[in-house]
C-alpha atoms as a PDB file:
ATOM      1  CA  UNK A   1      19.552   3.543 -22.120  1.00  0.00           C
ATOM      2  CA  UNK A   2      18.784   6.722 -24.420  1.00  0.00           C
ATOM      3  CA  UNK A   3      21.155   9.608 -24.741  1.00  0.00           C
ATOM      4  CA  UNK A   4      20.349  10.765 -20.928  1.00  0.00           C
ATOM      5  CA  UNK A   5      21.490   8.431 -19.380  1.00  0.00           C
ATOM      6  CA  UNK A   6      18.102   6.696 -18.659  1.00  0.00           C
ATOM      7  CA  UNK A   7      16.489   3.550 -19.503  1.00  0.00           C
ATOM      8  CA  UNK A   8      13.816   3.237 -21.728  1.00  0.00           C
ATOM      9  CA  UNK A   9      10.772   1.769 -21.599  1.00  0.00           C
ATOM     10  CA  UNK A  10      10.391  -1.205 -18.742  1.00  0.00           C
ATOM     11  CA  UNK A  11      13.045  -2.739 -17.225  1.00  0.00           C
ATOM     12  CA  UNK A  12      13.422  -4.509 -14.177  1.00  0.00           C
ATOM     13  CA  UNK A  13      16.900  -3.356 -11.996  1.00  0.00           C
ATOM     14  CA  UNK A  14      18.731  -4.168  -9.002  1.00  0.00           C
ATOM     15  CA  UNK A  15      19.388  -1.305  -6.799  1.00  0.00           C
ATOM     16  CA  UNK A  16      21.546  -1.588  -3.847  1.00  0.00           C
ATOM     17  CA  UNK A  17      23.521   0.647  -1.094  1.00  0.00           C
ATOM     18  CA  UNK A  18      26.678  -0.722  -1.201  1.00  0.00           C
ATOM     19  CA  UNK A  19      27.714   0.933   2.298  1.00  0.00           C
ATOM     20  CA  UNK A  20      24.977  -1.483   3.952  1.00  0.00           C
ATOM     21  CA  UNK A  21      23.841  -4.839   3.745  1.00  0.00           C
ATOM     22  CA  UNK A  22      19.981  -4.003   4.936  1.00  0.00           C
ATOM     23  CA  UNK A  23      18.515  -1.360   3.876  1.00  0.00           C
ATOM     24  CA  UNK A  24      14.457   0.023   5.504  1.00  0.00           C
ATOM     25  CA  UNK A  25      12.165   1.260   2.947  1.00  0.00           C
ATOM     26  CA  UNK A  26       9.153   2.721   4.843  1.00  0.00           C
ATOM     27  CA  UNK A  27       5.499   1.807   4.673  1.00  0.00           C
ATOM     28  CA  UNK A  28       2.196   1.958   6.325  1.00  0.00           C
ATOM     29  CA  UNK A  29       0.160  -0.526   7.625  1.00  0.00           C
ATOM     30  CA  UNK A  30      -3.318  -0.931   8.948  1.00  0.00           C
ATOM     31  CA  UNK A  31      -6.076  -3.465   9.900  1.00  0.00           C
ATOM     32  CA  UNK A  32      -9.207  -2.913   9.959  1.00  0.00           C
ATOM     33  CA  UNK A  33     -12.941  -4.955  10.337  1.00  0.00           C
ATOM     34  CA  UNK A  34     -15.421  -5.040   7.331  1.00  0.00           C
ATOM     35  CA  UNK A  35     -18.771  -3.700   8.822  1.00  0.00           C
ATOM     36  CA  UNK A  36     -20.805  -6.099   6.504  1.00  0.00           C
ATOM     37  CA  UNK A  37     -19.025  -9.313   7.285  1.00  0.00           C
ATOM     38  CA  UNK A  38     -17.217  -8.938  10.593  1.00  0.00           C
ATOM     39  CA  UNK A  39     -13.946 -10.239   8.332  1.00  0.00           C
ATOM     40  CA  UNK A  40     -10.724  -8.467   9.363  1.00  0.00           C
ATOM     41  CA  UNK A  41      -8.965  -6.433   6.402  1.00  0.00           C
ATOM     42  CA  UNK A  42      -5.157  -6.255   6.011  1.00  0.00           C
ATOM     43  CA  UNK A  43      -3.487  -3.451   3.982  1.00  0.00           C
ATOM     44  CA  UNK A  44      -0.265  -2.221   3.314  1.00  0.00           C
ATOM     45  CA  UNK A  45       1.875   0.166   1.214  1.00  0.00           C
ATOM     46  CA  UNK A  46       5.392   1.189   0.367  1.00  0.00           C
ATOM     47  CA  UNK A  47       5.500   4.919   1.077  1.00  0.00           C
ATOM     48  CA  UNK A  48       7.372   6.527  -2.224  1.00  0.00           C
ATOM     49  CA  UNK A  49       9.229   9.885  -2.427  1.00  0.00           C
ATOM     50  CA  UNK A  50      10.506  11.942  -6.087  1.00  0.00           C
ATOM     51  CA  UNK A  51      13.593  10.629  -7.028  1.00  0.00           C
ATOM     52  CA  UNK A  52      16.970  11.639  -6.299  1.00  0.00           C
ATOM     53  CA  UNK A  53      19.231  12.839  -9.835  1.00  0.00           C
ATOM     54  CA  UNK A  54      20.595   9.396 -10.487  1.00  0.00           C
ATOM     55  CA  UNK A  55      17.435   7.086  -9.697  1.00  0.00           C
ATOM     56  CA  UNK A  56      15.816   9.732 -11.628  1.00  0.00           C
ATOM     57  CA  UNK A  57      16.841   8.041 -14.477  1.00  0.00           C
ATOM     58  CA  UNK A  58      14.703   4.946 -13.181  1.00  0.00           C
ATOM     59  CA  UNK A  59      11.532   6.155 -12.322  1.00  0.00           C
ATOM     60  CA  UNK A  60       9.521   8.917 -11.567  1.00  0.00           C
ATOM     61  CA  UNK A  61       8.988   8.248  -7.666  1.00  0.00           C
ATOM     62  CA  UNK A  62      11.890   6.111  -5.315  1.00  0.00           C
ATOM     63  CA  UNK A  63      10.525   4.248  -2.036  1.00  0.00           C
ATOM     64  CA  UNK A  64      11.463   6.187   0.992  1.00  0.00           C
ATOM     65  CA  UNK A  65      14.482   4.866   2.235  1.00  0.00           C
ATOM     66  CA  UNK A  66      15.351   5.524   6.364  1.00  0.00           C
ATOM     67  CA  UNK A  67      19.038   5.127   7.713  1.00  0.00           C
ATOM     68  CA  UNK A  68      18.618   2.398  10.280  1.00  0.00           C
ATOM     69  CA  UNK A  69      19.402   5.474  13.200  1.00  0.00           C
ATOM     70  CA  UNK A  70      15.905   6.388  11.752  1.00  0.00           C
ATOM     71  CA  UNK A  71      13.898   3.402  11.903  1.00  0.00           C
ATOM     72  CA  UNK A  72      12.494   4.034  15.747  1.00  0.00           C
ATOM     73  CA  UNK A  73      11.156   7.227  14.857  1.00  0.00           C
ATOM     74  CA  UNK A  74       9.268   6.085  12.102  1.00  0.00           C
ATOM     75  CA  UNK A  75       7.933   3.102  13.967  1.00  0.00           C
ATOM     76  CA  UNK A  76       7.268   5.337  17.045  1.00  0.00           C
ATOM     77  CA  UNK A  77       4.681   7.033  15.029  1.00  0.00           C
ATOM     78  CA  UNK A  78       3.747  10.757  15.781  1.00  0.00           C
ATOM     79  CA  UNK A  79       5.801  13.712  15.667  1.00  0.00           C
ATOM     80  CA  UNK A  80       8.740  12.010  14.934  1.00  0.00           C
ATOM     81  CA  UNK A  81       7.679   9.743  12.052  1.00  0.00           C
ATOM     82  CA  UNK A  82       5.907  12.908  10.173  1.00  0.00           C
ATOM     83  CA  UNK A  83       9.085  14.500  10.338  1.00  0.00           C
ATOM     84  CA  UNK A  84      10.768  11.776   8.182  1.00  0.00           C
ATOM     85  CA  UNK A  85       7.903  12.136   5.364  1.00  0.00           C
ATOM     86  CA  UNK A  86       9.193  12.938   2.093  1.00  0.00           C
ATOM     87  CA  UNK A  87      13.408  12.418   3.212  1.00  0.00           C
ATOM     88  CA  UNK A  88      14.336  11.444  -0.369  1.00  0.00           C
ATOM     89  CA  UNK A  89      17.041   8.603  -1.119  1.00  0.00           C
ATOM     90  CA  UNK A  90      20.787  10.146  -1.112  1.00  0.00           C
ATOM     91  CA  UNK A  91      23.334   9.157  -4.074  1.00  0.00           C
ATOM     92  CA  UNK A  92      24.474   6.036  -2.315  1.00  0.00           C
ATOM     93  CA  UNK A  93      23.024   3.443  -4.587  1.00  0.00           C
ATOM     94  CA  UNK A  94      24.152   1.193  -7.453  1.00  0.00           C
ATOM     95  CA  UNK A  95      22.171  -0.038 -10.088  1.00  0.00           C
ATOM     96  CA  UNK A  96      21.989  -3.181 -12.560  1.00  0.00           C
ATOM     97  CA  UNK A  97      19.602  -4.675 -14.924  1.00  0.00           C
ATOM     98  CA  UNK A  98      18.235  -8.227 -13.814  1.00  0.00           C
END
């Protein structure tokens, strides 16, 4: 770690909520079918958010964490989900090197 507080340079970490076992980070999916060959096509992403203070210290960008009373409106799609882009991780994590 350097004098802020943050680490330095790559390092792989651990982070946890310790107030719940399971935690959702939210993504996007989609399938769709190659014109050329017919094939189907899989793809997926982790949708990422900036950083609270503390996992600032991390990384520049956090994955976009949902309470689990949150979960159904994301996977409901629509209104709903678009309403949950961008909720940033709260201050309920812990952290350690692996």
């Amino acid at each position: 770690m350097n004098s802020r507080g943050a680490f330095e340079g790559k390092q792989r970490v651990r982070v946890w909520r310790p107030s719940e076992s399971v935690f959702m980070a939210a993504g996007l999916f989609d399938e769709n079918v190659n014109p050329e060959t017919g094939e189907k096509v899989s793809g997926y992403t982790r949708c990422t958010v900036l950083p609270n203070e503390f996992l600032g210290t991390l990384h520049d960008r956090a994955s976009m964490v949902l309470p689990p009373e949150q979960c159904s409106a994301w996977l409901g799609g629509g209104q709903g989900a678009l309403e949950l882009v961008g909720v940033r991780p709260d201050a309920d994590v812990e952290v350690e090197t692996t």
